[in-house]
Protein backbone atom coordinates (compact mmCIF):
# COMPACT_ATOMS: atom_id res chain seq x y z
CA UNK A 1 19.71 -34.80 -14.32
CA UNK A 2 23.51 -34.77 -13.65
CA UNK A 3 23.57 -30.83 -14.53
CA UNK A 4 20.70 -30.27 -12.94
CA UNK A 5 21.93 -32.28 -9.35
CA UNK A 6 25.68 -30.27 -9.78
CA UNK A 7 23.46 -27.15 -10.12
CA UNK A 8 21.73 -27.68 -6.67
CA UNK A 9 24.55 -28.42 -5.03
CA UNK A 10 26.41 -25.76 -5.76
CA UNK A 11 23.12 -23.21 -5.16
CA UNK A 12 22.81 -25.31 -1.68
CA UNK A 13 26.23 -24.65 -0.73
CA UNK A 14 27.29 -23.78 2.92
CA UNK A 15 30.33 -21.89 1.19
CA UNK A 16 27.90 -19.55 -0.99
CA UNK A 17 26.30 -18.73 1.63
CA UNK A 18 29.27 -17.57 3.18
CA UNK A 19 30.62 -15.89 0.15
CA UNK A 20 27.35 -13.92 0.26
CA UNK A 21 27.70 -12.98 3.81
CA UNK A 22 31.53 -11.39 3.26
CA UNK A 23 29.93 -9.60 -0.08
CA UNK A 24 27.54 -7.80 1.19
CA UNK A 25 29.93 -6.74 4.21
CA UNK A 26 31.77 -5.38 1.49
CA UNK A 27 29.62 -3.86 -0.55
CA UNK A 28 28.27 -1.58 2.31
CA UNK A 29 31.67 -0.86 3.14
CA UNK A 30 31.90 0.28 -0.24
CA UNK A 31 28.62 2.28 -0.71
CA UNK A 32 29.43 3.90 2.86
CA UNK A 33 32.97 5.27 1.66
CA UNK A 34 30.88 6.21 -1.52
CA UNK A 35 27.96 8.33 0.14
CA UNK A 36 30.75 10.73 0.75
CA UNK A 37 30.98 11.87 -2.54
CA UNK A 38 27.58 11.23 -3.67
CA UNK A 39 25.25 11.61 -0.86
CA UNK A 40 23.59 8.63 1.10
CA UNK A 41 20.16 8.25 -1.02
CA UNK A 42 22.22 7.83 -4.55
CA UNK A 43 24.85 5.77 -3.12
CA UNK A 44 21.51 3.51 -1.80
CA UNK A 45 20.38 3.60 -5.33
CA UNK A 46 23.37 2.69 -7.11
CA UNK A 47 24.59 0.28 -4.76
CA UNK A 48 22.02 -1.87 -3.50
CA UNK A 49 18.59 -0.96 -5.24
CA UNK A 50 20.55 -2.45 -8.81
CA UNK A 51 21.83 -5.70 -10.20
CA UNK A 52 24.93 -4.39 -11.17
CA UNK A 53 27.23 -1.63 -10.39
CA UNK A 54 30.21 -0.11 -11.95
CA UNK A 55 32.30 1.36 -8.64
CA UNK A 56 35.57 3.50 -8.51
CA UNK A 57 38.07 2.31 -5.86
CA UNK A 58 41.19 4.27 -5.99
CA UNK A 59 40.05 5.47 -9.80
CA UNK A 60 40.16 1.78 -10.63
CA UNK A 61 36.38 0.91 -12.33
CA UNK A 62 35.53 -2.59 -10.92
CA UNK A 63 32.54 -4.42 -12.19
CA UNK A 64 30.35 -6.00 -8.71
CA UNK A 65 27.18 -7.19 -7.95
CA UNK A 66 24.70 -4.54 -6.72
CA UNK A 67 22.59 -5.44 -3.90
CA UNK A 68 19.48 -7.06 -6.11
CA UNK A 69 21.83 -9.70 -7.46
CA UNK A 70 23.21 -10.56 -3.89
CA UNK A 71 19.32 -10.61 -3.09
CA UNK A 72 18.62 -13.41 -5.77
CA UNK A 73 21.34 -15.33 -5.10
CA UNK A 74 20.67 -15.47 -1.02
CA UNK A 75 17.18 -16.38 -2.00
CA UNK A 76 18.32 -19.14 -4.60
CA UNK A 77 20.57 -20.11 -1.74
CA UNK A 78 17.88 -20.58 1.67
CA UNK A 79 15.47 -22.37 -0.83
CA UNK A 80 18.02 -25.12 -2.60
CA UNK A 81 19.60 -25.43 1.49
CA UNK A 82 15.79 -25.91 2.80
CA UNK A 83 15.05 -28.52 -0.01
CA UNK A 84 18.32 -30.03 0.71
CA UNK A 85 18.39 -30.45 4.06
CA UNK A 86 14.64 -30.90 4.62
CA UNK A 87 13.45 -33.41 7.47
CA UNK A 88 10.19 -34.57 8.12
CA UNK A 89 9.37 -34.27 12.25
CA UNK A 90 8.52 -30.95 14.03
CA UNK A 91 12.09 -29.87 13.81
CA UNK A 92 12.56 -30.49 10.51
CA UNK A 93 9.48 -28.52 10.21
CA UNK A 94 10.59 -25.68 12.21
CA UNK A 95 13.78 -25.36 9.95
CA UNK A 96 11.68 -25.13 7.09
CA UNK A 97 9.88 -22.54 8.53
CA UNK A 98 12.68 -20.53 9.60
CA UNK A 99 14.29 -20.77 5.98
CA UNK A 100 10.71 -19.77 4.44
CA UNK A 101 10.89 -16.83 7.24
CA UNK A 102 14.82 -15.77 5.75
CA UNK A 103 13.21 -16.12 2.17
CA UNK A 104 10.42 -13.84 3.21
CA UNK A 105 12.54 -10.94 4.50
CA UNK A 106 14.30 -10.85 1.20
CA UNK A 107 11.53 -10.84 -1.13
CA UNK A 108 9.71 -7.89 1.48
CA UNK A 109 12.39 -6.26 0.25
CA UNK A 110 12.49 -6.60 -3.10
CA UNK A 111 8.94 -5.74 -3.27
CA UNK A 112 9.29 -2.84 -1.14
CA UNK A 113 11.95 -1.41 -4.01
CA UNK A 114 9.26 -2.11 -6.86
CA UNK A 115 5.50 -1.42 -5.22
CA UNK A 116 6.52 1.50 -2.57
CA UNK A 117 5.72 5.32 -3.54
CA UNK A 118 7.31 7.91 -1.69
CA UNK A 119 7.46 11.75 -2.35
CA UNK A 120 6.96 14.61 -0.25
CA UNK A 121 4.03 16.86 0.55
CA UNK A 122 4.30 20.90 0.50
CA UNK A 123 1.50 22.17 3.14
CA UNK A 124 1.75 25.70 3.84
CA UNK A 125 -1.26 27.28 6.77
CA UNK A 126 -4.53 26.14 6.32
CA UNK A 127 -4.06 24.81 2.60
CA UNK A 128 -5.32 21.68 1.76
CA UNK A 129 -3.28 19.62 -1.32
CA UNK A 130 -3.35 15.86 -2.47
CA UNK A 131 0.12 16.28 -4.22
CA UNK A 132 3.20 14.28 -3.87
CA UNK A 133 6.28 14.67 -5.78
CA UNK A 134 9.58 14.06 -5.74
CA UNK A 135 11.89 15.14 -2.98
CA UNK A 136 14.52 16.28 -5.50
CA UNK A 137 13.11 17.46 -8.51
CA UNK A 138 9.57 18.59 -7.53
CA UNK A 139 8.02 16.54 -9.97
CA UNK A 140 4.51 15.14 -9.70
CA UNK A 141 4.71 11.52 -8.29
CA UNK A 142 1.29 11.07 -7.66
CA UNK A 143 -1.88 12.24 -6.46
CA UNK A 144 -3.62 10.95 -2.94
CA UNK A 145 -6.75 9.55 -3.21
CA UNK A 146 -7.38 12.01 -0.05
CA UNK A 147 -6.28 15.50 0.96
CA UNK A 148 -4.44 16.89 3.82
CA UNK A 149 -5.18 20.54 5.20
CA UNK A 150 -2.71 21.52 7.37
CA UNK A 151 -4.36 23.42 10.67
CA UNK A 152 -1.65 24.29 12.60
CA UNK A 153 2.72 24.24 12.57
CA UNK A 154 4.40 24.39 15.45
CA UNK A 155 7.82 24.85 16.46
CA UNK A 156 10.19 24.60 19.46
CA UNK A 157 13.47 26.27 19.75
CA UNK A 158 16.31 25.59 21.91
CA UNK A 159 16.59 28.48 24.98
CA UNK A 160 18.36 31.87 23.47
CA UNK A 161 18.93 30.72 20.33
CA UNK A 162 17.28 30.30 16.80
CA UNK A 163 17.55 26.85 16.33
CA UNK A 164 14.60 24.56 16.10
CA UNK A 165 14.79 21.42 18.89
CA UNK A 166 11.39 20.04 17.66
CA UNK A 167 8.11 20.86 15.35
CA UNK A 168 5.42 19.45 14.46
CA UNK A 169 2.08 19.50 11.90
CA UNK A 170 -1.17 19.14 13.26
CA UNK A 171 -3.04 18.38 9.93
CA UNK A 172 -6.45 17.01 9.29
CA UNK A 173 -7.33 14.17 6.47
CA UNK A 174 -10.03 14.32 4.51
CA UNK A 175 -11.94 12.05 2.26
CA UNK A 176 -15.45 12.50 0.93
CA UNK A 177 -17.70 12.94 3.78
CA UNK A 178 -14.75 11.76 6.17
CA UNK A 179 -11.97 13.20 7.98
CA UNK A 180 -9.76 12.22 10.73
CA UNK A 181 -6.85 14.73 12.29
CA UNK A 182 -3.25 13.75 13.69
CA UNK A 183 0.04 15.19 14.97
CA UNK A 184 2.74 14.49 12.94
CA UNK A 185 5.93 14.86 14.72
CA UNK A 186 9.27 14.77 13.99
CA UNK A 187 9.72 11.07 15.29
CA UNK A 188 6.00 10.08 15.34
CA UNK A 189 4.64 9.60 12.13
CA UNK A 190 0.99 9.41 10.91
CA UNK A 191 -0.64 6.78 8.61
CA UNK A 192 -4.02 6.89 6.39
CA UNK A 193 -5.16 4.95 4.03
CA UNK A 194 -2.21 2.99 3.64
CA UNK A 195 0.41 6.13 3.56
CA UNK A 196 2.94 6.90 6.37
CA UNK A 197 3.58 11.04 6.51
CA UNK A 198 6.50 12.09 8.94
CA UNK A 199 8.02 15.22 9.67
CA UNK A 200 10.77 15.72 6.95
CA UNK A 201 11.12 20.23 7.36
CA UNK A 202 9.76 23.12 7.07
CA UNK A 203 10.08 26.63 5.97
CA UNK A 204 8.80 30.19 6.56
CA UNK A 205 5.95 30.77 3.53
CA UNK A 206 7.08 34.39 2.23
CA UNK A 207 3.06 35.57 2.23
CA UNK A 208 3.27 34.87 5.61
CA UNK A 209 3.33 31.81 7.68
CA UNK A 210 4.64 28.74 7.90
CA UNK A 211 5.76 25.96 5.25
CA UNK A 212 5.55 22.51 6.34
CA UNK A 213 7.25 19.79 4.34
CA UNK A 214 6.07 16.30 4.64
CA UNK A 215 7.41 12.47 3.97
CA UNK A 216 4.85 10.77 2.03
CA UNK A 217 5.78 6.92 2.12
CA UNK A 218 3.13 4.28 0.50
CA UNK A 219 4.51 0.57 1.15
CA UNK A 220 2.01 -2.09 0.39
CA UNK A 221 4.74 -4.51 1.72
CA UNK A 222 5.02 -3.12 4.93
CA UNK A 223 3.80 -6.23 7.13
CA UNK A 224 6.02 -8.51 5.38
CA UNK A 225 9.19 -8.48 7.74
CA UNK A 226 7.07 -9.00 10.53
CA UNK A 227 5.33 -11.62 9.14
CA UNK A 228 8.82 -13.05 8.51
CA UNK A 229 9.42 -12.78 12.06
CA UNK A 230 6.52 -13.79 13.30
CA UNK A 231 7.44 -16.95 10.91
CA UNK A 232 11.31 -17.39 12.22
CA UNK A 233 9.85 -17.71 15.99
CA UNK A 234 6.92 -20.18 15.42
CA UNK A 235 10.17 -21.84 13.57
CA UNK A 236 12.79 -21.57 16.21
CA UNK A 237 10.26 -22.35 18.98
CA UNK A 238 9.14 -25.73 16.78
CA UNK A 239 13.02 -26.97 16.15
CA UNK A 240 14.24 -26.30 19.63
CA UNK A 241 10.83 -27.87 21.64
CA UNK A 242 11.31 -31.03 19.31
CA UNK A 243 15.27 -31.20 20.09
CA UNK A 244 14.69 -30.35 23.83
CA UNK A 245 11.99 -33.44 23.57
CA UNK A 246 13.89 -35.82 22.30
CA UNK A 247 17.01 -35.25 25.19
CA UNK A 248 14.24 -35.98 27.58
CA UNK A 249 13.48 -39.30 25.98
């Protein structure tokens, strides 16, 4: 019981949750001077999407903590420091609820590295695919349990010169007897069936026509951080009304 108490304090700690706080400050510092070198999407990877990493400062190796450890520990952290601290009374309550909320955000997270699907999708004029793969190798990632025809690409240069200010896909998706069209823009996405598709490029399709490349993101834990939001608010909104309550009395 003794190890167990020690434990808890130390995982309840005011002090790791600063330590946590100055880590990951310098861990992105880290990952930012290495995206340099290695490009931001692998520096994402091998920085934060891992438990541990292995990085070169000055040619000096250095053991740290990727981002999933610092992940775990926060979350160890909020739940000991809710179950220590916890009050009974609406603001005791609300700071439950707002360390649930912190909790909440963190796991989204987590679950967004190991459930989300993301690829891209190659529609060239008036072809109609249900293929994703990967943005770097071409590989198959997966295939839609719809299809996407792509009716029409269009793009918008800047005056007298060559170079594109904005284009677009107007595409149409189709499943079974069903079909529903969209604009996908280069800020203005499009969702079906649980996938988001934005505007990642495009190229000119050598039989003749357009090429247009599309993000393919599937995130079943998409609602998560608002939820978590949503959660921190009804929180705040409890531990503040009780506090302001019992100054009037």
């Amino acid at each position: 019981y003794k190890v167990f108490k020690s434990i808890a304090k130390v995982c309840a700690s005011p002090i790791l949750t600063v330590f946590l706080l100055f880590y990951s400050v310098g861990l992105i510092f880290i990952a930012t001077i290495a995206q340099l070198d290695m490009g931001v999407e692998l520096a994402a990877e091998k920085y934060f999407e891992s438990f541990f990493v292995l990085a070169n400062l000055g040619g000096i190796k250095i053991p740290l903590m990727g981002g999933a450890s610092v992940g775990v520990l926060f979350v160890v952290n909020v739940i000991f420091s809710m179950f220590a601290r916890l009050t009974f009374g609406a603001s005791g309550v609300g700071n439950s609820i707002m360390h649930f909320a912190l909790v909440l955000l963190v796991l989204s997270g987590g679950l967004q590295f190991f459930m989300r699907e993301e690829g891209r999708v190659v529609l060239r004029d008036g072809a109609t695919t249900n293929i994703v793969s990967d943005t770097n190798s071409g590989a198959l990632v997966c295939k839609l349990p719809f299809s996407i025809r792509l009716l029409k690409f269009t793009r918008e240069n800047w005056p007298g010169s060559k170079i594109p200010k904005s284009y677009s896909s107007r595409v149409v998706f189709i499943s079974g007897n069903s079909s529903a069209e969209a604009l996908i823009e280069m800020n203005s996405p499009a969702s079906y069936m649980g996938w988001s598709f934005y505007q990642m490029s495009y190229s000119e399709d050598p039989r003749g026509g357009n090429i247009s490349v599309l993000s393919a993101v599937k995130n079943p834990a998409r609602l998560l951080p608002w939820l978590s939001v949503a959660a921190a608010f009804v929180g705040m909104l409890m531990a503040f009304t009780a506090r302001a309550w019992r100054r009037r009395l």
